[in-house]
Protein backbone atom coordinates (compact mmCIF):
# COMPACT_ATOMS: atom_id res chain seq x y z
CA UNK A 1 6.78 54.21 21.85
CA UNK A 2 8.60 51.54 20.33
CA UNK A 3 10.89 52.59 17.00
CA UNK A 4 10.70 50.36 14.12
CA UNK A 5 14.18 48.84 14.74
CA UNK A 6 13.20 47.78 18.41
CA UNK A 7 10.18 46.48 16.65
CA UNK A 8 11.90 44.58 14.11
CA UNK A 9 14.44 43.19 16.68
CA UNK A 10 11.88 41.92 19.01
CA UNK A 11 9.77 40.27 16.14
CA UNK A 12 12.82 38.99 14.86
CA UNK A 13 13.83 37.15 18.00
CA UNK A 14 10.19 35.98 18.63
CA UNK A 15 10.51 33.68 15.51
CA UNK A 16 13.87 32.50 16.72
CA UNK A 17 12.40 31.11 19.79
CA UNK A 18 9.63 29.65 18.01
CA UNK A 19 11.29 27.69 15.47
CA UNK A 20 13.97 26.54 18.42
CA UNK A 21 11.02 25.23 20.17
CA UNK A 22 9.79 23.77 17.01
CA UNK A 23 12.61 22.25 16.75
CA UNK A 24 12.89 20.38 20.34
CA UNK A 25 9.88 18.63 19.43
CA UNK A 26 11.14 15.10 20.39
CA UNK A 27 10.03 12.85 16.98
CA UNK A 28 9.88 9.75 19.39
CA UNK A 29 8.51 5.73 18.07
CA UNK A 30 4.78 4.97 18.70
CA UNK A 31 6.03 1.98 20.77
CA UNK A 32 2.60 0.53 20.15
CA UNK A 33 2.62 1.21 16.16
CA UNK A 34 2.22 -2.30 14.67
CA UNK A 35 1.74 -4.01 17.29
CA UNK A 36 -1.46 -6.19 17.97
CA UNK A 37 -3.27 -4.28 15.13
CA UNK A 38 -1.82 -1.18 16.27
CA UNK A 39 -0.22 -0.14 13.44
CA UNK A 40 -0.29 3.28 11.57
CA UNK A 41 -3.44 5.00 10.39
CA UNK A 42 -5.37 2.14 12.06
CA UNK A 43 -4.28 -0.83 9.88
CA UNK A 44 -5.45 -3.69 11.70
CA UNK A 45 -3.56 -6.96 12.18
CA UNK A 46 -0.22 -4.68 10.98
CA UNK A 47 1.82 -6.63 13.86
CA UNK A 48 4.36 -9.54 13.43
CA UNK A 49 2.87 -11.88 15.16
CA UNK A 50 1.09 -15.17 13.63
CA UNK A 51 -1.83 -14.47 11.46
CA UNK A 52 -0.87 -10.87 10.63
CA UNK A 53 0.18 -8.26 7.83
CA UNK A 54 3.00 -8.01 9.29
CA UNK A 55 4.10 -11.33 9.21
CA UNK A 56 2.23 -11.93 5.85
CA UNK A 57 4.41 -9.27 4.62
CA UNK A 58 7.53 -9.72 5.81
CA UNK A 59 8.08 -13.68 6.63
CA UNK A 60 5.79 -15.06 3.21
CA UNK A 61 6.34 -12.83 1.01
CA UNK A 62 3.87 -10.23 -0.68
CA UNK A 63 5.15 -9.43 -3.84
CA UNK A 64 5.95 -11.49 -6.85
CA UNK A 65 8.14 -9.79 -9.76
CA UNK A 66 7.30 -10.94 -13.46
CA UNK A 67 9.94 -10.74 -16.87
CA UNK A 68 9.46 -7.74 -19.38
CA UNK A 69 6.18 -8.07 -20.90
CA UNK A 70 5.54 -11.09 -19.16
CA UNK A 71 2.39 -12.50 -17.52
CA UNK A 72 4.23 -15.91 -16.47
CA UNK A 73 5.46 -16.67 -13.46
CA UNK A 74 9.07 -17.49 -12.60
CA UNK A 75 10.26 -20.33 -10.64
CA UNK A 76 11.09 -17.61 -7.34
CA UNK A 77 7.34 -16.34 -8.27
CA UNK A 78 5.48 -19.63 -7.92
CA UNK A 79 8.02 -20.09 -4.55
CA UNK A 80 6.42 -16.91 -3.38
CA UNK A 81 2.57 -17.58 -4.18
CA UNK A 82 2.55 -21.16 -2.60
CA UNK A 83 3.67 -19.68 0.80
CA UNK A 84 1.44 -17.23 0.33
CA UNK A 85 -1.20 -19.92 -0.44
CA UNK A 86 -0.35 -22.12 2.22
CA UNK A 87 -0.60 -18.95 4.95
CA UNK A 88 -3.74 -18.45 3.36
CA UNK A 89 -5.37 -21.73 3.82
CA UNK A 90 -3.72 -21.88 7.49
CA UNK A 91 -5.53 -18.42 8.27
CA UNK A 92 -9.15 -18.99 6.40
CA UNK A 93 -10.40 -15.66 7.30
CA UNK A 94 -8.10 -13.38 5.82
CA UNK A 95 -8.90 -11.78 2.33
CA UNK A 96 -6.58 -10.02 -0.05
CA UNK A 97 -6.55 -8.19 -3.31
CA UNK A 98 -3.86 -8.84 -5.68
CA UNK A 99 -2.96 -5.32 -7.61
CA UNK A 100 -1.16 -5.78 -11.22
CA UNK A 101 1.75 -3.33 -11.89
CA UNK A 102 4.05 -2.91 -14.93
CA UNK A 103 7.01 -0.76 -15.39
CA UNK A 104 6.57 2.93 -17.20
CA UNK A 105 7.29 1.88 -20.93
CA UNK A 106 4.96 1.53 -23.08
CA UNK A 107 1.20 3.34 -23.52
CA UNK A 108 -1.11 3.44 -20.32
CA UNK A 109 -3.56 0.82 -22.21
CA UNK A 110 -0.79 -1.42 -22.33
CA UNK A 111 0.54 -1.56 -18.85
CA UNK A 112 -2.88 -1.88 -17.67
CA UNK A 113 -3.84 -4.63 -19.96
CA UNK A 114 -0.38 -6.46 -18.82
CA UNK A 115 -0.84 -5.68 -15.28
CA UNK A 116 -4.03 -6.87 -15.28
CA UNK A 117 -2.83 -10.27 -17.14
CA UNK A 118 -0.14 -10.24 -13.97
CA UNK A 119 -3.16 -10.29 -11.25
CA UNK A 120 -5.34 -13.29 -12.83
CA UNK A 121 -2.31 -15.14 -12.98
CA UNK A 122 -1.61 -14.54 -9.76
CA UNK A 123 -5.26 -14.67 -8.26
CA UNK A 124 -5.14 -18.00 -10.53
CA UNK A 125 -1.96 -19.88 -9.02
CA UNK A 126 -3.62 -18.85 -5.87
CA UNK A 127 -6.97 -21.11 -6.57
CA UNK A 128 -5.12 -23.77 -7.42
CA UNK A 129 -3.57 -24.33 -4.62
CA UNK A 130 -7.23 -24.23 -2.61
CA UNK A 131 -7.25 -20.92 -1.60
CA UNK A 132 -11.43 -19.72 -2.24
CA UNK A 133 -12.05 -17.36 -4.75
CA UNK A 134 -14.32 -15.58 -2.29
CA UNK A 135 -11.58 -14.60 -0.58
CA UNK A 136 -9.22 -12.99 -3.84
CA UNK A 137 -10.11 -9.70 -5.25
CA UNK A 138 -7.78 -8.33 -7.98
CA UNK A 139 -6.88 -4.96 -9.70
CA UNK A 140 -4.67 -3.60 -12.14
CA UNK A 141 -2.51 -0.49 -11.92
CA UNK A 142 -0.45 -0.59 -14.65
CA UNK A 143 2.46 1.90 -14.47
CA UNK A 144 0.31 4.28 -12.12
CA UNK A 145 1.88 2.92 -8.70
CA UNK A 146 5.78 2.46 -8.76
CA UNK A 147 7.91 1.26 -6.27
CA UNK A 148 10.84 2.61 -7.86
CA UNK A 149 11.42 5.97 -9.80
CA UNK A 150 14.30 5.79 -12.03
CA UNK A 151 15.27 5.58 -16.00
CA UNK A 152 16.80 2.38 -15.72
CA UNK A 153 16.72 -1.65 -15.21
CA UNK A 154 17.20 -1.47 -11.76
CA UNK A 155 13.29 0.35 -11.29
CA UNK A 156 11.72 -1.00 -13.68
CA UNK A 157 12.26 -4.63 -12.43
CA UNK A 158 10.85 -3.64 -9.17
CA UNK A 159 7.89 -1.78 -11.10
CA UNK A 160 7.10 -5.55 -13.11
CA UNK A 161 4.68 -7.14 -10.40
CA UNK A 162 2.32 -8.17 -8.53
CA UNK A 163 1.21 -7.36 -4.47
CA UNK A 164 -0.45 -9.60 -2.51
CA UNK A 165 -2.53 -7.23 -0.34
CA UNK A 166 -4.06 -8.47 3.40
CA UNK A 167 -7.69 -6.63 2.94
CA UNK A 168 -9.19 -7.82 6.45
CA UNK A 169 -9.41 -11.28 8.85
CA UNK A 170 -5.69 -10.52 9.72
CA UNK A 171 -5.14 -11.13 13.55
């Protein structure tokens, strides 16, 4: 029979192996994530091709960033939603939702109300420049969804604005 410092010794060396063999688990690329509407967790049209999130994301421009307590857009904002308007038009089958965010100061109520202000703008620079209404949906966040965690400027710029989200019809 086996004493309990064989015992321990052989247990011991079991869990060695297995967290060396863990360990060789090669974390390789999904060479196919992304691509043609392959992307991660099924996200269709997630490519960078014409017509897709990808492209939508990454070439347009999906996010437009807004002043302290402002609902106005900036010159670099209005840049931003007419490309997005004009990919838009070119590709009339894709929908999107616009969320509203707002940086963490200030009361929840607030940073909804002013996030929400942020997505009609948004939504309404959007239908001016022809894109249907039909195809805009809008929500507000407020200060629940940050990009950027930190006590300072340098977050809480990031956290001021809005996302142009690709909801379906992407290629």
């Amino acid at each position: 029979m086996m004493n309990h410092s064989a015992g321990f010794k052989t247990v011991a060396m079991l869990a060695v192996f297995l967290a060396m063999a863990a360990c060789t688990k090669k974390n390789t690329p999904d060479l196919d994530a992304g691509l043609n509407g392959g992307g991660q967790n099924g996200d269709v049209g997630a490519g960078f091709g014409p017509g897709t999130k990808g492209e939508f994301e990454t070439t347009i421009g999906n996010k437009v960033y807004f002043l302290v307590d402002q609902s106005s857009l900036t010159p670099e904002g209005r840049d931003t939603l007419t490309r997005q308007a004009d990919w838009l038009k070119q590709y009339p089958n894709v929908t999107v939702q616009v969320e509203g965010h707002a940086d963490e100061r200030g009361t929840r109520e607030y940073n909804i109300s002013l996030s929400a202000r942020r997505a009609t703008t948004t939504r309404n620079f959007l239908l001016s420049q022809g894109v249907p209404g039909s195809r805009i949906s809008s929500i507000a966040y407020g200060k629940e969804r940050p990009a950027a965690l930190c006590d300072a400027e340098e977050c809480w710029s990031q956290n001021r604005r809005t996302v142009t989200v690709v909801t379906g019809g992407a290629n």
